[in-house]
PDB file of N, CA and C in Angstrom:
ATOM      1  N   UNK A   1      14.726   2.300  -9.412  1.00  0.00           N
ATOM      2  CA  UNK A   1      13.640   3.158  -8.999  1.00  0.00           C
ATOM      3  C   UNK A   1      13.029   2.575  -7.722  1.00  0.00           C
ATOM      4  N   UNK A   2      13.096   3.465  -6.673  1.00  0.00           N
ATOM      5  CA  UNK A   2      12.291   2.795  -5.454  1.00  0.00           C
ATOM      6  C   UNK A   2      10.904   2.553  -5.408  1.00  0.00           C
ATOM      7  N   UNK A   3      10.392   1.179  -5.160  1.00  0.00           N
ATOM      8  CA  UNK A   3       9.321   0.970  -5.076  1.00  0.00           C
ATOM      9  C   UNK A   3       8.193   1.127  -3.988  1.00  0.00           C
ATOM     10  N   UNK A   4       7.131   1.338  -4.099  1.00  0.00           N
ATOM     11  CA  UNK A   4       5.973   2.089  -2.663  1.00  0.00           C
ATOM     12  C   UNK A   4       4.816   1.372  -3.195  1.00  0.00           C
ATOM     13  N   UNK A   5       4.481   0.763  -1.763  1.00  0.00           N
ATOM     14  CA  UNK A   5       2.985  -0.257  -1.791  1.00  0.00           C
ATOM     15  C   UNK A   5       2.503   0.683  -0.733  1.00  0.00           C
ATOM     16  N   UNK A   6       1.305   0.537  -1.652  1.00  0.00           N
ATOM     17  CA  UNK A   6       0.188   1.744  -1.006  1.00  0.00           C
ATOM     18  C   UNK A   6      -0.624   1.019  -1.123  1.00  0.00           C
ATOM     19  N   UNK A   7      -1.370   0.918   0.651  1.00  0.00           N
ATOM     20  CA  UNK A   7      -2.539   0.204   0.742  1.00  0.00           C
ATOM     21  C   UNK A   7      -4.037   0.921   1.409  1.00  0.00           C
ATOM     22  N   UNK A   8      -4.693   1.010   1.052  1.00  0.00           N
ATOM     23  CA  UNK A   8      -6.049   2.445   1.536  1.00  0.00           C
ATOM     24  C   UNK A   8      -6.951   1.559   0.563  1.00  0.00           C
ATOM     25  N   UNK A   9      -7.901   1.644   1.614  1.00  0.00           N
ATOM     26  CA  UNK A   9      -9.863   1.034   1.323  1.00  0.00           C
ATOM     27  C   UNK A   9     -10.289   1.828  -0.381  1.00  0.00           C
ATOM     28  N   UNK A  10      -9.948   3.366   0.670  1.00  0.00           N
ATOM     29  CA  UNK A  10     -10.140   4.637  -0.165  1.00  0.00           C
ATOM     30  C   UNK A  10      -9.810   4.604  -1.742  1.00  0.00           C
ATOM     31  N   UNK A  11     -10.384   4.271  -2.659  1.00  0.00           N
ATOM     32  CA  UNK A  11      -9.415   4.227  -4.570  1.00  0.00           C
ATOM     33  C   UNK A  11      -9.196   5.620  -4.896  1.00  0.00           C
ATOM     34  N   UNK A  12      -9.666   6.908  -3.980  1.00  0.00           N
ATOM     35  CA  UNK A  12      -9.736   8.592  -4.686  1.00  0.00           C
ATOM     36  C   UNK A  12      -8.123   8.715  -3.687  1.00  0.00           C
ATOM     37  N   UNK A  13      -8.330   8.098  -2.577  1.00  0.00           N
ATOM     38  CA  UNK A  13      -6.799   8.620  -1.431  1.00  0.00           C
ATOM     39  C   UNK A  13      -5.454   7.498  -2.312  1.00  0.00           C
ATOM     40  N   UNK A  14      -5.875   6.698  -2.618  1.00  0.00           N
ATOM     41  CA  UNK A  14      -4.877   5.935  -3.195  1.00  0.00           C
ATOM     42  C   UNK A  14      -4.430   6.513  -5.025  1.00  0.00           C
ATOM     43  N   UNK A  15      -5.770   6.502  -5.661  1.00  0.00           N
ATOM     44  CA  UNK A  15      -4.815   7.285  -7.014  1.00  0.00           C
ATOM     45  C   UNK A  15      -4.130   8.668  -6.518  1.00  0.00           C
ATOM     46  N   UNK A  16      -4.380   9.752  -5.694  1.00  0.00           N
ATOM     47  CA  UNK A  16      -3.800  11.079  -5.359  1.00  0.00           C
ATOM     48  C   UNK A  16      -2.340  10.485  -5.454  1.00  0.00           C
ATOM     49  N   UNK A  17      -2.481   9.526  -3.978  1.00  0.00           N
ATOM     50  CA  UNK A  17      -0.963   9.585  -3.441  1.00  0.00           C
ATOM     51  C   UNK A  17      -0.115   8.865  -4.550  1.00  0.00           C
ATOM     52  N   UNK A  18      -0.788   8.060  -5.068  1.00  0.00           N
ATOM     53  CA  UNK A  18      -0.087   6.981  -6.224  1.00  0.00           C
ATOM     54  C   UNK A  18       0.462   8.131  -7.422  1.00  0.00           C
ATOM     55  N   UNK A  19      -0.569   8.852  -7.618  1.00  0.00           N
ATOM     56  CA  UNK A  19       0.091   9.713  -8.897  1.00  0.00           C
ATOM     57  C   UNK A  19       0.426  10.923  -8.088  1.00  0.00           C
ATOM     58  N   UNK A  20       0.942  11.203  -7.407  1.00  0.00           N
ATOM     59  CA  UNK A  20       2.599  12.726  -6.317  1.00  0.00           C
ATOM     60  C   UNK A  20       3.912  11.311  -6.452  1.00  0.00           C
ATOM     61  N   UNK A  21       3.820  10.242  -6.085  1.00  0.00           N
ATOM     62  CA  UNK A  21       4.064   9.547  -5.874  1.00  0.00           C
ATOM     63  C   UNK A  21       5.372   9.163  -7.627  1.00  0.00           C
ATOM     64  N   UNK A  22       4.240   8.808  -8.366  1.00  0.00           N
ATOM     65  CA  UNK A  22       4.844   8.641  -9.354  1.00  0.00           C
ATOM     66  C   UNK A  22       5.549   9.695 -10.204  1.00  0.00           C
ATOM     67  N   UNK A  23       5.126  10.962 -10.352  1.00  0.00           N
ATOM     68  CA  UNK A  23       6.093  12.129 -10.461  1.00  0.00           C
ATOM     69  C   UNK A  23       6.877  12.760 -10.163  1.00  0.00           C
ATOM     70  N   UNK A  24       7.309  11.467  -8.941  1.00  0.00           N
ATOM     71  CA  UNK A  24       8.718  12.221  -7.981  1.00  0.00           C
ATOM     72  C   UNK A  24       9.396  11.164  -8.185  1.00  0.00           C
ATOM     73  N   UNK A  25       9.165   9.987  -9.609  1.00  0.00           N
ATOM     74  CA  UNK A  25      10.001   8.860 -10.210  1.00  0.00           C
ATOM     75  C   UNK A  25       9.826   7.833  -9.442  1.00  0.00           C
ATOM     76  N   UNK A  26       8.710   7.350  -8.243  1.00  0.00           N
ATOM     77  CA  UNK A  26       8.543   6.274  -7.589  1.00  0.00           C
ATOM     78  C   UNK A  26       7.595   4.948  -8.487  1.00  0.00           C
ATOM     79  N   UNK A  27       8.055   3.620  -8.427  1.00  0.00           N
ATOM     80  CA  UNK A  27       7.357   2.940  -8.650  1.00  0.00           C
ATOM     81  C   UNK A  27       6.319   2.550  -7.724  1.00  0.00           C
ATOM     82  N   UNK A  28       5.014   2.390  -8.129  1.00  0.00           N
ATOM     83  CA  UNK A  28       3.827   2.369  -6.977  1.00  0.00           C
ATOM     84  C   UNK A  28       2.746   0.963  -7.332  1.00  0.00           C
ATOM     85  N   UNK A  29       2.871   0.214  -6.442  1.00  0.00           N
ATOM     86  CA  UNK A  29       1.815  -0.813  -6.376  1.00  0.00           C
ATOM     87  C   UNK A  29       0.702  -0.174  -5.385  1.00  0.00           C
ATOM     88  N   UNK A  30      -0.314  -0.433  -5.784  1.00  0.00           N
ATOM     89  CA  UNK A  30      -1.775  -0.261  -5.090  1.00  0.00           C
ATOM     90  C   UNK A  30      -2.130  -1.817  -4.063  1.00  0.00           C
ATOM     91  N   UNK A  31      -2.958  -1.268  -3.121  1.00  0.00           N
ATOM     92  CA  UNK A  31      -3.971  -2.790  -2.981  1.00  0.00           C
ATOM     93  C   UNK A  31      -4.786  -2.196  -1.792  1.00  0.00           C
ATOM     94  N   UNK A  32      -5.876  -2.705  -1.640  1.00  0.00           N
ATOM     95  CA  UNK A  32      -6.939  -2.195  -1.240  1.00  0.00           C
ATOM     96  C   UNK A  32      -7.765  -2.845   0.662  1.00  0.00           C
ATOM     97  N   UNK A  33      -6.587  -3.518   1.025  1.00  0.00           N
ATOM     98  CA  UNK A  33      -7.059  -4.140   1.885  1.00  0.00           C
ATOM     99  C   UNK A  33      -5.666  -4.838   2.840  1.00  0.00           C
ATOM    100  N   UNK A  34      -5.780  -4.878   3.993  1.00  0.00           N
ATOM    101  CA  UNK A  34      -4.763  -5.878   5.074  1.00  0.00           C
ATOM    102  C   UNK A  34      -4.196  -7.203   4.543  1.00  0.00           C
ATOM    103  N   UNK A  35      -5.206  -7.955   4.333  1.00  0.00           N
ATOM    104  CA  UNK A  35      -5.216  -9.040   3.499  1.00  0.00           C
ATOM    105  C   UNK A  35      -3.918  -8.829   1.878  1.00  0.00           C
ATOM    106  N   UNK A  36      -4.559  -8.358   0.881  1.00  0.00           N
ATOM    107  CA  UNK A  36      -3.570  -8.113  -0.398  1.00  0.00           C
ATOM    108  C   UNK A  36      -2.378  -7.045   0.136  1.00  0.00           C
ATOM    109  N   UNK A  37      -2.293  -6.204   1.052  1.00  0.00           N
ATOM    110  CA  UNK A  37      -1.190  -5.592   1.529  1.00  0.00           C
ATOM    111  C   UNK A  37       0.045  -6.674   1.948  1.00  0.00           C
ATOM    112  N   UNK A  38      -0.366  -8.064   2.118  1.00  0.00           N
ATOM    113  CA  UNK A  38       0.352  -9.089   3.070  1.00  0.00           C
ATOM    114  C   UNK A  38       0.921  -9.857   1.405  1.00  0.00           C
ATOM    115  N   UNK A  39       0.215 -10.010   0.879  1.00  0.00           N
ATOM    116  CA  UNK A  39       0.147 -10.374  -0.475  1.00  0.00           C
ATOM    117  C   UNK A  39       1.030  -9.792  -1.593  1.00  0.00           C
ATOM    118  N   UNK A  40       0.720  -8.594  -1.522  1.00  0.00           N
ATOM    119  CA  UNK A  40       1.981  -7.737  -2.195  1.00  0.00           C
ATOM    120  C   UNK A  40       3.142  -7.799  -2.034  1.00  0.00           C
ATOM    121  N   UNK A  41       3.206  -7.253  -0.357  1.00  0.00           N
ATOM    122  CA  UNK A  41       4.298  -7.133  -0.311  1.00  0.00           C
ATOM    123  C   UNK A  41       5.586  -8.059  -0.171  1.00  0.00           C
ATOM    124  N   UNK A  42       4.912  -9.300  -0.478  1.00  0.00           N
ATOM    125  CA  UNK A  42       5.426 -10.650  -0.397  1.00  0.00           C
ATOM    126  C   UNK A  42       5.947 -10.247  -2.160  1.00  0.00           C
ATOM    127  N   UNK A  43       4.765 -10.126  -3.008  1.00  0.00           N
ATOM    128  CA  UNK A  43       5.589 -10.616  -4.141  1.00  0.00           C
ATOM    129  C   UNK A  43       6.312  -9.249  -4.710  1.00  0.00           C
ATOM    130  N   UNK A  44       6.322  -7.997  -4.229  1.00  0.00           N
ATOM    131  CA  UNK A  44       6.921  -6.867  -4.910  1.00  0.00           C
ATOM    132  C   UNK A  44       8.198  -6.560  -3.949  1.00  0.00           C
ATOM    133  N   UNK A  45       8.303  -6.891  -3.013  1.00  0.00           N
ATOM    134  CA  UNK A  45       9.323  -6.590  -1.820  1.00  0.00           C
ATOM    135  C   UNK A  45       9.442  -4.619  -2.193  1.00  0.00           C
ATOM    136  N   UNK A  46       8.567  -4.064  -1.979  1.00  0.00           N
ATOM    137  CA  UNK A  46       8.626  -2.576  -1.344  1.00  0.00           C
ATOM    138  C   UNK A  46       9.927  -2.467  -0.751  1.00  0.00           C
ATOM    139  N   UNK A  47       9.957  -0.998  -0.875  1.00  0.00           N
ATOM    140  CA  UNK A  47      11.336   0.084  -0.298  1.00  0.00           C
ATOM    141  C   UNK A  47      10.439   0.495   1.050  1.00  0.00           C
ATOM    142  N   UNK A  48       9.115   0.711   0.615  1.00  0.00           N
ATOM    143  CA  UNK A  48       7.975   1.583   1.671  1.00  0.00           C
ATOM    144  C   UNK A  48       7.381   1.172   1.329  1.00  0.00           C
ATOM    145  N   UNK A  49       6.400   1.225   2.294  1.00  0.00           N
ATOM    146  CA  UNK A  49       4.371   1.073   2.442  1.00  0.00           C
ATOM    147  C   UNK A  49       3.775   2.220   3.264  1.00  0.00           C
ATOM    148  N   UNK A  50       2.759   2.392   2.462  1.00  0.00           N
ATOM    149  CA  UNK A  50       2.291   3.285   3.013  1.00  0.00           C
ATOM    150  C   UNK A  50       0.187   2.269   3.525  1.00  0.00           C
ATOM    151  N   UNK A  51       0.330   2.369   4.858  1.00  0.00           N
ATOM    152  CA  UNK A  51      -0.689   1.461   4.949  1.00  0.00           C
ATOM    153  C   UNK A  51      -1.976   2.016   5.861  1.00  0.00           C
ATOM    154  N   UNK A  52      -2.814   1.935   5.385  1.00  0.00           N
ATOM    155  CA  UNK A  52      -4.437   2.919   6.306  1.00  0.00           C
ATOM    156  C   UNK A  52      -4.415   1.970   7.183  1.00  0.00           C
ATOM    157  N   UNK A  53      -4.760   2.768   8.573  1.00  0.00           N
ATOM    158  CA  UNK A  53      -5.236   1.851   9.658  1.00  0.00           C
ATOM    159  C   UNK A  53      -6.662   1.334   9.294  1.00  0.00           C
ATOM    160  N   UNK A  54      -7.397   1.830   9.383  1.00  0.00           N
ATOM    161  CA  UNK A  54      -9.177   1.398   9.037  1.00  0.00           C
ATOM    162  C   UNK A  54      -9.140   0.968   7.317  1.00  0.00           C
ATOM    163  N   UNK A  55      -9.403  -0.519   7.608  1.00  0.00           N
ATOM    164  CA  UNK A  55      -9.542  -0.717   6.348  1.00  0.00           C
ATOM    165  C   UNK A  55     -10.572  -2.365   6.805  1.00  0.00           C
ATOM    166  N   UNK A  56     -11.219  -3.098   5.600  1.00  0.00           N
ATOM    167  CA  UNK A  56     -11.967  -3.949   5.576  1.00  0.00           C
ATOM    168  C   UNK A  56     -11.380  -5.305   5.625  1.00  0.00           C
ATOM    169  N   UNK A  57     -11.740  -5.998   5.766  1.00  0.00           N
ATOM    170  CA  UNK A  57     -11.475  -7.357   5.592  1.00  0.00           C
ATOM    171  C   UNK A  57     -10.268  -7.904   6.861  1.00  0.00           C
ATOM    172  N   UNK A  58      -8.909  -7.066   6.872  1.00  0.00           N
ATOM    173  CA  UNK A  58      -7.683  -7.050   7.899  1.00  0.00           C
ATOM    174  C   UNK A  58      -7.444  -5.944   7.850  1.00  0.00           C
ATOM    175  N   UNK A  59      -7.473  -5.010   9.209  1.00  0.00           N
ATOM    176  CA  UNK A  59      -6.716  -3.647   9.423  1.00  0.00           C
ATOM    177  C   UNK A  59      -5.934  -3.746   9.109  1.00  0.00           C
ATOM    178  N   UNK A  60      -4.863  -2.489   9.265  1.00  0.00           N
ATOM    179  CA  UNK A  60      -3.848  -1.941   9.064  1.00  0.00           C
ATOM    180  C   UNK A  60      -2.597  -2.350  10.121  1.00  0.00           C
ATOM    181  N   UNK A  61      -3.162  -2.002  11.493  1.00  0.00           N
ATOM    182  CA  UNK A  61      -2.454  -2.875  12.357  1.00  0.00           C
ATOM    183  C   UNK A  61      -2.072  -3.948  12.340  1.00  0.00           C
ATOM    184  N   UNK A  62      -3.053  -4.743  12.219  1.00  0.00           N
ATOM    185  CA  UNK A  62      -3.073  -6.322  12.176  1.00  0.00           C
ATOM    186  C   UNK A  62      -1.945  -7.076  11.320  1.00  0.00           C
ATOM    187  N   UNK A  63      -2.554  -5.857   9.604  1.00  0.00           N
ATOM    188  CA  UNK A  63      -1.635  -6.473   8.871  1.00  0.00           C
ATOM    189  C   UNK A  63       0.271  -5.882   8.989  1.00  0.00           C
ATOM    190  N   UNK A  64       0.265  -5.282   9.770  1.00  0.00           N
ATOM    191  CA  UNK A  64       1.619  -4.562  10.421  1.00  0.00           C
ATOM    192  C   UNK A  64       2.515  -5.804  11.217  1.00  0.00           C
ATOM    193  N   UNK A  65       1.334  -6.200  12.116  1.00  0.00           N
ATOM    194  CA  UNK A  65       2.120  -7.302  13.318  1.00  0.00           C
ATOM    195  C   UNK A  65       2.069  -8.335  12.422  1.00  0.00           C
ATOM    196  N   UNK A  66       1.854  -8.602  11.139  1.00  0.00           N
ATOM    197  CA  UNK A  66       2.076  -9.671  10.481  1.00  0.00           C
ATOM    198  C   UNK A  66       3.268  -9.579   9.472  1.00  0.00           C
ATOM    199  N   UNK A  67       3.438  -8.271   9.016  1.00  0.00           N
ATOM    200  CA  UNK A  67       4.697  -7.878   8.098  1.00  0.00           C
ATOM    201  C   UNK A  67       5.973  -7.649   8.975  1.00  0.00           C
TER     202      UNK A  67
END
């Protein structure tokens, strides 16, 4: 099953996409920030990410030029 790290500030934009997501048979990790996006995707190794630019702590960008 392909796995999708979804990272958004947002918890209402992240359960939506998380549950379309999971009824089209995707496995879905959440995380809420640049920072745990870097974190995740270290320990889940994602197929995809889906990652918000505006977010707290480390953008989206930031955490991009780091992945």
């Amino acid at each position: 099953m392909p796995k999708i790290l979804i990272i958004d500030d947002e918890p209402d934009l992240r359960l939506a996409l998380a549950a379309t997501l999971e009824d089209h048979g995707y496995e879905v990790v959440e995380g809420r920030d640049g920072s745990e996006a870097l974190e995740l995707a270290v320990r889940h190794a994602p197929d995809a990410i889906f990652l918000d630019v505006n977010m707290p702590v480390l953008d989206g960008t930031a955490a991009l030029e780091i992945l």
